[in-house]
Each structure stands twice: as structure tokens, then as C-alpha cells.
Protein backbone atom coordinates (compact mmCIF):
# COMPACT_ATOMS: atom_id res chain seq x y z
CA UNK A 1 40.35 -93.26 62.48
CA UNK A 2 37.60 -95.52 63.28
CA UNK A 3 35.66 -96.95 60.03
CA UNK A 4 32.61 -95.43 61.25
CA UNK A 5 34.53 -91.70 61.28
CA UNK A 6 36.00 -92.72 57.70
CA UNK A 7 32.06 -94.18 56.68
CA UNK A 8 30.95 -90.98 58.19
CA UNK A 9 33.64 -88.18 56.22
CA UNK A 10 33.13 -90.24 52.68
CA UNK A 11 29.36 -89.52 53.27
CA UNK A 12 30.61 -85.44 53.28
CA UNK A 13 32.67 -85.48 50.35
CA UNK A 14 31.44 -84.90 46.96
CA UNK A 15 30.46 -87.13 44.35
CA UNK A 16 33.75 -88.66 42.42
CA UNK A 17 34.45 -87.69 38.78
CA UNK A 18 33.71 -90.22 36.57
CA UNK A 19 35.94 -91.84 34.32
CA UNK A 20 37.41 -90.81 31.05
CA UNK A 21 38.01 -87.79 28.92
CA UNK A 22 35.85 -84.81 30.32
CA UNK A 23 34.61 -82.35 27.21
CA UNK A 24 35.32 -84.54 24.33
CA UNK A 25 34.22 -83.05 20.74
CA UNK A 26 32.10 -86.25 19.71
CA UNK A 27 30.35 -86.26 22.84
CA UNK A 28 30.19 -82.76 23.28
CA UNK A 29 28.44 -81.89 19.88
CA UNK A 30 25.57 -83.56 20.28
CA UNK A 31 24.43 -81.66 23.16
CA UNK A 32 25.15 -78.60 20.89
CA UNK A 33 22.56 -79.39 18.51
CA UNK A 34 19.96 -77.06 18.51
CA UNK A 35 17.22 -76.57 16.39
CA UNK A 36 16.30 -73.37 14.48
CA UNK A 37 13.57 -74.22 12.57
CA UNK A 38 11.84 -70.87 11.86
CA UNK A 39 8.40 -69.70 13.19
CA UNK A 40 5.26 -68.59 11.47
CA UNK A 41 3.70 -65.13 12.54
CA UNK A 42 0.25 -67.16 12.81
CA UNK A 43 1.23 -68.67 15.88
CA UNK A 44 1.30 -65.19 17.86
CA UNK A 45 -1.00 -62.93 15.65
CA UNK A 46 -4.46 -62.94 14.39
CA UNK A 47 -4.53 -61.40 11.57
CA UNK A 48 -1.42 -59.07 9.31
CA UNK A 49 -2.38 -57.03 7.03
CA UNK A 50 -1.28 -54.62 3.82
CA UNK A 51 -2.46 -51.25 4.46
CA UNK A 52 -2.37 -48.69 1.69
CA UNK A 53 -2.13 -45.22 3.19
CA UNK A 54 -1.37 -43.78 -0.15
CA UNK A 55 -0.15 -44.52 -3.94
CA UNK A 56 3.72 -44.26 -2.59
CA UNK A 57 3.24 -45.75 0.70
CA UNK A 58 1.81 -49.18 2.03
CA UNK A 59 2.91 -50.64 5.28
CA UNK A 60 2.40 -54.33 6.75
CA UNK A 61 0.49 -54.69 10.01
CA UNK A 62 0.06 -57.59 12.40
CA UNK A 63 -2.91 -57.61 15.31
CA UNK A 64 -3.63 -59.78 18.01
CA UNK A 65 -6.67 -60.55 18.55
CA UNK A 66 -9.54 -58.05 20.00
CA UNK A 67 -10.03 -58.36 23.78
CA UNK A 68 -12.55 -59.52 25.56
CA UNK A 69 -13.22 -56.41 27.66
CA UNK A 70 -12.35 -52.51 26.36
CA UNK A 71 -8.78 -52.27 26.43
CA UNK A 72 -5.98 -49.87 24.86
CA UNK A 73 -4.21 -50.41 21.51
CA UNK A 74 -0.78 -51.22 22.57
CA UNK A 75 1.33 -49.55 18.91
CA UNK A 76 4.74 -50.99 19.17
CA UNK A 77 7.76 -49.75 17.03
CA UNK A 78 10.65 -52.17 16.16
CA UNK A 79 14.09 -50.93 16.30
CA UNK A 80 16.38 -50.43 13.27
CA UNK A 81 17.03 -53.44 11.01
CA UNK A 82 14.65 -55.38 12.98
CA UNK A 83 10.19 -56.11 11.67
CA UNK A 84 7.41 -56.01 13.64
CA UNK A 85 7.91 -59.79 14.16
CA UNK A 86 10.21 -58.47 16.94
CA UNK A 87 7.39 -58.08 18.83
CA UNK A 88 5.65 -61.67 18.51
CA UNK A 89 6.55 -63.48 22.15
CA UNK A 90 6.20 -60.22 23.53
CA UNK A 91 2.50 -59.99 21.95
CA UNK A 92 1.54 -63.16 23.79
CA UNK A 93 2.48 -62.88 27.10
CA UNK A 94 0.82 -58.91 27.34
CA UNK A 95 -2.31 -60.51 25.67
CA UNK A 96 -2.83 -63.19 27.98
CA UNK A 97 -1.80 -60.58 31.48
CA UNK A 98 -4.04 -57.78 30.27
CA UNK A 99 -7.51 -56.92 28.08
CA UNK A 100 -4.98 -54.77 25.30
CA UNK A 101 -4.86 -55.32 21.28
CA UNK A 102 -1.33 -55.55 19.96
CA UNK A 103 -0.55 -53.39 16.76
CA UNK A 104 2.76 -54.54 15.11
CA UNK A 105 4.05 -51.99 12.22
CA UNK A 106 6.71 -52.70 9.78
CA UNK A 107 8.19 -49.68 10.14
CA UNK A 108 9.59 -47.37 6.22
CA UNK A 109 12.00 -49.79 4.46
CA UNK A 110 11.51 -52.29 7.24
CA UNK A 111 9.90 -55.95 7.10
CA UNK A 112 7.14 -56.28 3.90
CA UNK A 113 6.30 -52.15 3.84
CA UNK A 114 6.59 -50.78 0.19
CA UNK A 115 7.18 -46.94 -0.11
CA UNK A 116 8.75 -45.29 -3.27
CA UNK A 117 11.81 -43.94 -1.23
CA UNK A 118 12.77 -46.58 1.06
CA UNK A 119 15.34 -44.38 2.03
CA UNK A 120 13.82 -41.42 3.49
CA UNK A 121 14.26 -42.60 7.34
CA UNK A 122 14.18 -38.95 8.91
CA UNK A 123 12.73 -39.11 12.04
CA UNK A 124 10.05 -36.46 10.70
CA UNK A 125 8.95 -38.74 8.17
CA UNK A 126 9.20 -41.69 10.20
CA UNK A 127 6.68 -40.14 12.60
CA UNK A 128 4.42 -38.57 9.62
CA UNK A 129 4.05 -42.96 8.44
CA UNK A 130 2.92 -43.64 11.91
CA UNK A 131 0.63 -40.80 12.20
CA UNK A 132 -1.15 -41.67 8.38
CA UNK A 133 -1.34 -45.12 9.05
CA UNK A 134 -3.21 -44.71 12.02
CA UNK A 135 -5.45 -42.38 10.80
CA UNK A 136 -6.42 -44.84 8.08
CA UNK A 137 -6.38 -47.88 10.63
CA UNK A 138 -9.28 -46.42 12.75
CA UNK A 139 -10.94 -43.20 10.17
CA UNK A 140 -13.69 -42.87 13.08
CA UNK A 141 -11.97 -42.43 16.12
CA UNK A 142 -8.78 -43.43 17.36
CA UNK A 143 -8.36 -45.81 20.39
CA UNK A 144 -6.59 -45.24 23.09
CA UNK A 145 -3.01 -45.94 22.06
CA UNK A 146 -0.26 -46.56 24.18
CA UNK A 147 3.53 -46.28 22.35
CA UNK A 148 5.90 -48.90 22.77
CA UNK A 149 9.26 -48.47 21.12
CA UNK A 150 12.80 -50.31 21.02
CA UNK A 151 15.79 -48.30 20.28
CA UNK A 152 15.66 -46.74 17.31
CA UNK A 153 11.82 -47.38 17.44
CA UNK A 154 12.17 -46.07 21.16
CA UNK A 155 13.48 -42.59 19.75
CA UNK A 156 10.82 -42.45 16.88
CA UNK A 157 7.92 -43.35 19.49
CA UNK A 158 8.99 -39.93 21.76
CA UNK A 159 9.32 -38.25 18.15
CA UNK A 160 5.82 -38.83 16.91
CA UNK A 161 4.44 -38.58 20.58
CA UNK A 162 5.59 -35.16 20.64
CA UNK A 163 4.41 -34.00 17.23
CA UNK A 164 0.66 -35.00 18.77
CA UNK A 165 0.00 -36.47 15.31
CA UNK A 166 -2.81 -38.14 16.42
CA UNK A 167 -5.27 -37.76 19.55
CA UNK A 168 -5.45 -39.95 22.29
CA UNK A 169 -2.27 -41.02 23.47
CA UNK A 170 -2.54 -42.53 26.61
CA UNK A 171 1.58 -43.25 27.71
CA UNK A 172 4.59 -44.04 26.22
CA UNK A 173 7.37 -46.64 27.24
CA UNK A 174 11.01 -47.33 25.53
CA UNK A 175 13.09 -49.48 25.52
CA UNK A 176 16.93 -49.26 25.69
CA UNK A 177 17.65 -46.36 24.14
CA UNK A 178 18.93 -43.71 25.97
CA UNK A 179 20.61 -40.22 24.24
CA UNK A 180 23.91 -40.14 25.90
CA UNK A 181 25.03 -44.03 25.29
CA UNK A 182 23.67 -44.03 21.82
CA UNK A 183 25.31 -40.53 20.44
CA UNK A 184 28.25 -42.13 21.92
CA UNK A 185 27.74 -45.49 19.97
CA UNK A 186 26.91 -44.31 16.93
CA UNK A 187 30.98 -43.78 16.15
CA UNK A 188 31.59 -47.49 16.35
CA UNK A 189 28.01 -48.58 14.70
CA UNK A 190 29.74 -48.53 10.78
CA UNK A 191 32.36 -51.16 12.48
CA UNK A 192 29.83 -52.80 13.77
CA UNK A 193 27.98 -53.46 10.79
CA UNK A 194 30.62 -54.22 8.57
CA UNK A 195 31.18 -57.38 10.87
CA UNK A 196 28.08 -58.78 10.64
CA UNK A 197 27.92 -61.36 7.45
CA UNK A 198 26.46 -60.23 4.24
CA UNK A 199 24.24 -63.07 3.41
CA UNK A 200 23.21 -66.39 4.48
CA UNK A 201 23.16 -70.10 3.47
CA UNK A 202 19.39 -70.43 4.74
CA UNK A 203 16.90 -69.04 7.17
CA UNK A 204 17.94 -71.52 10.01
CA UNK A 205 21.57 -70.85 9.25
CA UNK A 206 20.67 -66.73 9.71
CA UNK A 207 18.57 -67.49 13.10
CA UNK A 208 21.67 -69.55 14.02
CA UNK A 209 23.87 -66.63 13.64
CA UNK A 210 21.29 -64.49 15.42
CA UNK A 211 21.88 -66.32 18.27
CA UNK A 212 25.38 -67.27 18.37
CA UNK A 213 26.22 -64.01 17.67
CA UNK A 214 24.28 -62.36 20.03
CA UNK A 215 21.93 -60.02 18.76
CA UNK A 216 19.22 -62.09 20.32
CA UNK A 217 19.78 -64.55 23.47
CA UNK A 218 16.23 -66.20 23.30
CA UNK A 219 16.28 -68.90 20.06
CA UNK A 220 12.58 -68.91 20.24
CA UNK A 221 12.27 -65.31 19.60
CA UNK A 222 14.97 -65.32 17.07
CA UNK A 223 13.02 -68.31 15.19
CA UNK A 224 10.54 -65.53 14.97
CA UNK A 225 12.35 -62.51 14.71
CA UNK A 226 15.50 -63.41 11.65
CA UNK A 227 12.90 -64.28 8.93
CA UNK A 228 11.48 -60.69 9.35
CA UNK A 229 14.96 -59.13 8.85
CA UNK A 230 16.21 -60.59 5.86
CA UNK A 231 15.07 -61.30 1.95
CA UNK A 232 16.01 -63.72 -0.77
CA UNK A 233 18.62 -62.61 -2.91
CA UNK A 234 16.39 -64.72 -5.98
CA UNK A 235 13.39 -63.59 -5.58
CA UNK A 236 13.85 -59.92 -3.14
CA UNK A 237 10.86 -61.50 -1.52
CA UNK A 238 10.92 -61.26 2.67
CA UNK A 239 12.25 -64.63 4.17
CA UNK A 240 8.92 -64.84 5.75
CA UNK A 241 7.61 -65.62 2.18
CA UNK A 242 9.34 -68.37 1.59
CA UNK A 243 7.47 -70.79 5.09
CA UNK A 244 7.34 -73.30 6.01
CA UNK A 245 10.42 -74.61 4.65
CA UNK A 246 10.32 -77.90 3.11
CA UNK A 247 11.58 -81.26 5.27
CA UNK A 248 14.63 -81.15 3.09
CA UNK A 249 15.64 -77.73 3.32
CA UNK A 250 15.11 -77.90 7.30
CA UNK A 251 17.42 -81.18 6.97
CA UNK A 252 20.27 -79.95 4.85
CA UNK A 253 20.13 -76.59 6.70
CA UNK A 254 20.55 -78.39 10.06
CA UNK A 255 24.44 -80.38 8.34
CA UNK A 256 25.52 -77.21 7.35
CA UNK A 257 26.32 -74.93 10.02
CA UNK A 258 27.47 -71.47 9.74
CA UNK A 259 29.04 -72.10 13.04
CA UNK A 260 30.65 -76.21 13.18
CA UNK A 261 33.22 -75.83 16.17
CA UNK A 262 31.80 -72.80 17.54
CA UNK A 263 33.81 -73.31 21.03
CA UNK A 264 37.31 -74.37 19.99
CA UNK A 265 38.83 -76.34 16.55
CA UNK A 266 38.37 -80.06 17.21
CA UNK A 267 40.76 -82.20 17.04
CA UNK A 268 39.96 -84.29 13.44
CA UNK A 269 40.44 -80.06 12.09
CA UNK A 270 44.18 -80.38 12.98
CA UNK A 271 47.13 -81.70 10.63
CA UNK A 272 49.67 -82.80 13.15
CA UNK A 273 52.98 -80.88 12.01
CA UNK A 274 55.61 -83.13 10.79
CA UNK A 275 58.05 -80.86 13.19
CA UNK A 276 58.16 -78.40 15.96
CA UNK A 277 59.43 -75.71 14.22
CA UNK A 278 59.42 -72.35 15.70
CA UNK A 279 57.17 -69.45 14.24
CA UNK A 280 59.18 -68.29 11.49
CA UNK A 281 61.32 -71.03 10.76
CA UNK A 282 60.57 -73.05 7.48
CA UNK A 283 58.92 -76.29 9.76
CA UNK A 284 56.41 -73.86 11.67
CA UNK A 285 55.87 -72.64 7.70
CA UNK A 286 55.02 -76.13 6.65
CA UNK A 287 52.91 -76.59 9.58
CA UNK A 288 50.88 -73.52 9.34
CA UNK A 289 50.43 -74.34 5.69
CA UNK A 290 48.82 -77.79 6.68
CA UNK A 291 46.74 -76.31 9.42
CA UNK A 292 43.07 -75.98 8.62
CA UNK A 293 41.96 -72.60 8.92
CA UNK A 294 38.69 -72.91 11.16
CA UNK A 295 35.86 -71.78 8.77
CA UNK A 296 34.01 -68.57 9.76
CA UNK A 297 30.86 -67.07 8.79
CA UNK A 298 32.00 -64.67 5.94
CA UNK A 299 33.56 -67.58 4.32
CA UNK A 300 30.46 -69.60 4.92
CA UNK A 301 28.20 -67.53 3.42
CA UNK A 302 30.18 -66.47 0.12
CA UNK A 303 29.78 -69.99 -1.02
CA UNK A 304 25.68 -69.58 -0.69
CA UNK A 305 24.27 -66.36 -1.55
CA UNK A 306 21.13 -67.16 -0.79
CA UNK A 307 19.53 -64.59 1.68
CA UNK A 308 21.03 -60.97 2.51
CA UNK A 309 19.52 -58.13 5.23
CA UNK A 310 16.23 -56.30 4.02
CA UNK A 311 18.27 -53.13 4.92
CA UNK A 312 21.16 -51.82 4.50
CA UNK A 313 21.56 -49.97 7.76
CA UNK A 314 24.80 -48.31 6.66
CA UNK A 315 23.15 -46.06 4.12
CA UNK A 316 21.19 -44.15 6.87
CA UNK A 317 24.12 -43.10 8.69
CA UNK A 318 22.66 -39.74 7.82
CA UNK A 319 20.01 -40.26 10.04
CA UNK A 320 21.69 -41.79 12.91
CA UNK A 321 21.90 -37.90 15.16
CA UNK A 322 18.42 -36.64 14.04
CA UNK A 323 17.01 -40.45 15.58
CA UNK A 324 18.49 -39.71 19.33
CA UNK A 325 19.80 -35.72 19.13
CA UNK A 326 17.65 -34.03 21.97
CA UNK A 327 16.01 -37.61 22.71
CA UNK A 328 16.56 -37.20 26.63
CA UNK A 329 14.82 -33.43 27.10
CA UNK A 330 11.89 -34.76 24.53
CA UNK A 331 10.98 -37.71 26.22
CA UNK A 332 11.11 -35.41 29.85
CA UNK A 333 9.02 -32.80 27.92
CA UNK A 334 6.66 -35.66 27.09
CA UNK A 335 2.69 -34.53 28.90
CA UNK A 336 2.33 -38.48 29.06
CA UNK A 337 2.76 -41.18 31.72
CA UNK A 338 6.46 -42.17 30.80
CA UNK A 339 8.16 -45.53 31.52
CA UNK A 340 11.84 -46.11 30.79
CA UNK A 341 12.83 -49.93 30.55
CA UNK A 342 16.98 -51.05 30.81
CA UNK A 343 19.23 -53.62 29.88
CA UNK A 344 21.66 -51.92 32.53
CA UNK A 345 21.97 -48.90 35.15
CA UNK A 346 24.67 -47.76 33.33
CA UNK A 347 22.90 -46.66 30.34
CA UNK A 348 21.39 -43.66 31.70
CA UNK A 349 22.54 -40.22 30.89
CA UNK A 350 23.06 -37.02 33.09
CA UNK A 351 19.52 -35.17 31.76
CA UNK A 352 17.43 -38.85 32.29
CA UNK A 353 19.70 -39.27 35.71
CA UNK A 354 18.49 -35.95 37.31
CA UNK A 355 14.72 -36.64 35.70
CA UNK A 356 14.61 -40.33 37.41
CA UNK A 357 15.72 -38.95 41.02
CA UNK A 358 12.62 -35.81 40.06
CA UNK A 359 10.37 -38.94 39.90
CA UNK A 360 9.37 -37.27 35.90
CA UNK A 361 9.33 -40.90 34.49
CA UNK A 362 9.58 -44.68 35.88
CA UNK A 363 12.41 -46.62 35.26
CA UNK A 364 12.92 -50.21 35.47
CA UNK A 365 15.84 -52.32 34.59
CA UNK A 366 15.98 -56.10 33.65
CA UNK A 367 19.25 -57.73 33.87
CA UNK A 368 20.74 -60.91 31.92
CA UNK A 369 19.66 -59.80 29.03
CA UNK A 370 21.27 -58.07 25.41
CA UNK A 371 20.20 -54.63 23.90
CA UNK A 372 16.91 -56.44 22.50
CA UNK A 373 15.29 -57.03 25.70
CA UNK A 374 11.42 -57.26 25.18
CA UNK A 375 12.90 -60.69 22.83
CA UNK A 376 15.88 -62.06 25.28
CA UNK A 377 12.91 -61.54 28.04
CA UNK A 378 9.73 -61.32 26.62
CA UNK A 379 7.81 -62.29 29.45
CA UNK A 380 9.24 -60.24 32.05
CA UNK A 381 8.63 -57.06 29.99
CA UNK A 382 5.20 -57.86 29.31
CA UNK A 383 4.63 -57.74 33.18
CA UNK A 384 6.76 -54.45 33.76
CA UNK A 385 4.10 -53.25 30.62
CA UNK A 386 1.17 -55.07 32.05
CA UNK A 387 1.47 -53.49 35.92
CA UNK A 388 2.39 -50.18 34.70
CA UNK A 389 -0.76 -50.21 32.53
CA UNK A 390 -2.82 -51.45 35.19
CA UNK A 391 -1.75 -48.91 38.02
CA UNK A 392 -2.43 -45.93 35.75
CA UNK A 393 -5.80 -48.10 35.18
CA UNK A 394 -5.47 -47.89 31.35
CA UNK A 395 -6.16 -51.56 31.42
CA UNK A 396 -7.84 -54.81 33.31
CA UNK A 397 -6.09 -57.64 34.24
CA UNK A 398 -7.10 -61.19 32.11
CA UNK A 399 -5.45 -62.75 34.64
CA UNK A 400 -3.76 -63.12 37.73
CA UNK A 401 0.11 -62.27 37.45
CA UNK A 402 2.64 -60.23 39.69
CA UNK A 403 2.18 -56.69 39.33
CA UNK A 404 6.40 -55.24 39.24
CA UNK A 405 6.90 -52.17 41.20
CA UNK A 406 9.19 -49.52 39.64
CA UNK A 407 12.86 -50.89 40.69
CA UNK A 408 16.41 -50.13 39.36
């Protein structure tokens, strides 16, 4: 071979590998960091709000801004365990597509609401908050509203919609919750809450957990989000009430992880056995006993009681059928423009299945993304909102964006 051919070929080949160890934990850490310093609802809302319906009942709002031109009241539900700061990147991006008001509740037992019987969370009287609250919101006449709910939020938005609580509802869309997978899920949702931790270090070590964990994919919603979900064991104030955090706290926060080698034990964690005994034999004893047990987050957060859930979700197991039971035929029965938004294709059940192909309702589905969609892809479901909004001509564009059509 000619050294032109061989010039040539080396040109083809890929890049060599560089040097040294590949993955190392020292080097490797650092482009772990990230940072989870918590956000402040004033970034992404006007104004919030206490609103007393009643002596037993008084629920916290937040509102964007009014728009510029007339524009619907977009009410949006949270889903169980979550606040209406669920809703805050979501808020933005609709605000800045369409002329629309955001109106962010924190739904019974939720967030900073106060009732006398937190928990009462029947569907019925769920509903019956929603309905009061907006009554007192607008005394006069009620906006157009269009209903936006996620899961459990989802359910509860077709409940009240089809008590006709109050008048002009203008549409309805949910979000992930579907009656088949979720009767199905509830027998596995006591599991799953027994695995989540019981309390937290800090607020940035609870977003951290949000996202390693999960629940949320999008750290900038979850900076949001976490605050709104849990309360200070000290004071039983929201988290929310205790930002900005100091430098210090953000600082000592950020060297305590709930989560230090949250890929694989590094290698300064191991105590080199002094044998290689077998499992069972009284070397692999010895060497299990000088093995450092990789810390995990229930251990973490024993040592620091410092912030716990606002909710105990497990106490309203009792709830859990009369949320979804006869969800699918309700939302079909709905006299509404309907719009049904995914995390998968596989969610749907037989009665939604055989409504979709009848063209009763549109469906849309956004992949790469968890069960809490509108905050893993806030900006994507803004425009699904945002085009279905504007082809019913409920709303005006603010500006120019991609209007989705209806796609699985």
C-alpha cells in the first residue's frame, strides 16, 4: 500500500482514544455537579394570592399577568401531592404563544390552602372548592375558563366540568390520566409511596431527589415545583416560606448530597478485603464487615429531619377509585371541546380507544418524557394547548409559533 492509500484510509478512520483511565470518579464528579438552587414563584407569576371562600376554607392562588387582548382564563389543576407551582414553566411559555391569563389553585390540603378538614379529598368536594372559589374570584361574571388538569387534577377537572358548577366553560384538556392504567396502578401506589423518603436534609437536597429519582426530568421545573410539595418539620410552614435561602444554606446544601455516588460506589468507598474468601466463609465475613455500605436516601435523611411532604398521600387511599372510577365515559360524555395529552400510546384504555378512532376527543402524545409531562416538557405542551386553543378560536396568537396538529 502506497503512503498516499495509507494517508488517504487514516483520513477515514475515527478519531483515536485518548490516553488514560476513561470514567474516573475524580474526574467524573465534577461534571455531575448540578445546581438546585430553588426558584421563586415571582419569576413566572404576577401576583398569588389568599382567597377566603369561607370561615373553613381559604385556598392560595397564583395569576399571570392580564393579557393584552381578551383572552380565556386558562384554570389549571395540579395532580396529587404536587401545588400549583407545578404549573410555573408551563405558565410562561402559554403566556408568551397566546393572549390567555393563567389561574394556578392549590388544590384542598395541597400547597399553602387552609381548610378545617384537610382530609376530605372526595372528588365531590374537590369539585364543590373549585366551583366556590371561582365564584368568589370573578362575583360578576365568570370568564371564559378553559380546564387544564394533570392526573389526579386531570380526573377532578372532568369531575367538576360535568357537575356544570359554574357557567362558561369553554374546553377541557388532561393530562396523563387515563381510567384503565390508573385503576390498574392504584394496587402498587401504597408501595410506591412507602419508597419515597420521609423527609429531607434541605430544599436543594429534596429538588435533588426530585430529579434523580424521577418524578420530574426537567431540574428547572423541579427548582420550582419541590418547594411547593413539602413543609418544615419546625415551623409546618410551606418550603416556599422559607426563600431565598441564605448563601450558606445554598453552600452546605450543595456538600451534602442525598445522592454522593449516585452511578456506582467509588473506589476511596471500598476497604480492600484482607482475603478472598468466598461468600459464607469467615474471610468474605470479615470483608463484608469492612465494606462501606453505600449511603442511601432513607439513611440520609434520618440524620436531618428537617423538611417532610405537605401530604400524606397514603391517608386518601379512600379516595383513590372515586378520583378515576367512570373517568373514561365522563370525560366522552363531556358537551365540551376535549383534548387528551400522553406520555405514551399505551396508556389508553378500551372506552378512550374506541372514542379516539369516533374522532369524540383529540389526542396527542409527547414522548421522552415521565408521568408529569406539562414540567419534563413544558414548552411543548404549551404549544399542543396554544394551537388547540387557537383552532377552536378561543384565543389569539401573541406570537408567531408552530401550531401542532392532533398526532399520536
Amino acid at each position: 500500500m502506497s503512503s498516499l492509500q495509507r494517508t488517504m484510509l487514516k483520513g477515514k478512520l475515527p478519531p483515536t482514544i485518548p490516553s488514560g483511565r476513561i470514567g474516573r470518579a475524580d474526574s467524573f464528579k465534577k461534571s455531575r455537579i448540578r445546581d438546585y438552587k430553588p426558584g421563586m414563584w415571582n419569576e413566572f407569576f404576577a401576583e398569588k394570592e389568599d382567597v377566603t371562600v369561607d370561615e373553613q376554607r381559604t385556598f392560595r392562588v397564583y395569576r399571570t399577568k392580564k393579557p393584552e387582548k381578551p383572552g380565556p382564563v386558562i384554570l389549571l389543576l395540579h395532580g396529587g401531592g404536587y401545588s400549583a407551582l407545578t404549573w410555573a414553566h408551563f405558565c410562561s411559555e402559554v403566556t408568551s404563544m397566546i393572549h390567555c391569563q393563567c389561574l394556578c389553585i392549590d388544590l384542598r390540603g395541597h400547597g399553602d390552602s387552609k381548610v378545617d378538614d384537610e382530609d376530605d379529598l372526595s372528588a365531590d368536594t374537590l369539585s364543590k372548592d373549585i366551583g366556590d372559589l371561582i365564584l368568589k374570584l370573578y362575583p360578576e361574571e365568570v370568564p371564559q375558563l378553559f380546564l387544564v388538569g394533570h392526573s389526579m387534577g386531570g380526573a377532578i377537572a372532568v369531575h367538576f366540568a360535568s357537575m356544570s358548577l359554574v357557567p362558561n366553560l369553554i374546553g377541557i384538556t388532561v393530562i396523563d390520566v387515563v381510567e384503565g392504567t390508573a385503576m390498574e396502578a392504584l394496587a402498587s401506589m401504597q408501595s410506591f409511596l412507602r419508597s419515597r423518603p420521609k423527609y429531607f436534609q434541605s430544599i436543594p437536597n429534596a429538588i435533588e431527589w426530585c430529579i434523580r429519582s424521577g418524578q420530574v426530568r426537567n431540574v428547572d421545573s423541579a427548582k420550582v415545583s419541590m418547594p411547593g410539595q413539602i413543609i418544615n418539620c419546625a415551623t409546618n410552614q410551606l418550603a416556599t416560606n422559607d426563600l431565598p435561602l441564605p448563601d450558606d444554606v445554598l453552600e452546605e446544601a450543595h456538600q451534602t448530597s442525598m445522592f454522593p455516588n449516585s452511578f456506582s460506589i467509588s473506589e476511596d468507598e471500598e476497604v480492600s478485603p484482607p482475603g478472598d474468601g468466598e461468600e459464607g466463609s469467615v474471610d468474605g465475613a470479615a470483608a463484608g464487615a469492612d465494606f462501606k455500605k453505600p449511603i442511601t436516601t432513607k439513611e440520609a435523611t434520618e440524620a436531618a429531619r428537617n423538611y417532610t411532604w405537605r401530604i400524606d398521600l397514603s391517608k386518601s387511599e379512600k379516595y383513590w377509585v372515586g378520583w378515576f372510577s367512570g373517568l373514561s365515559d365522563k370525560f366522552l360524555n363531556l358537551r365540551l371541546p376535549k383534548q387528551l395529552l400522553l406520555a405514551s400510546i399505551d396508556g389508553l384504555d378500551r372506552t378512550l380507544t374506541v372514542g379516539q378512532m369516533q374522532g369524540r376527543f383529540q389526542m396527542q402524545v409527547l414522548a421522552r418524557c415521565g408521568h408529569a409531562v406539562h414540567e419534563d416538557r413544558p414548552h411543548e405542551v404549551a404549544e399542543v394547548i396554544s394551537g388547540y386553543l387557537i383552532r377552536n378560536r378561543f384565543a389569539e396568537a401573541a406570537s408567531e409559533f408552530r401550531c401542532h396538529m392532533p398526532s399520536c
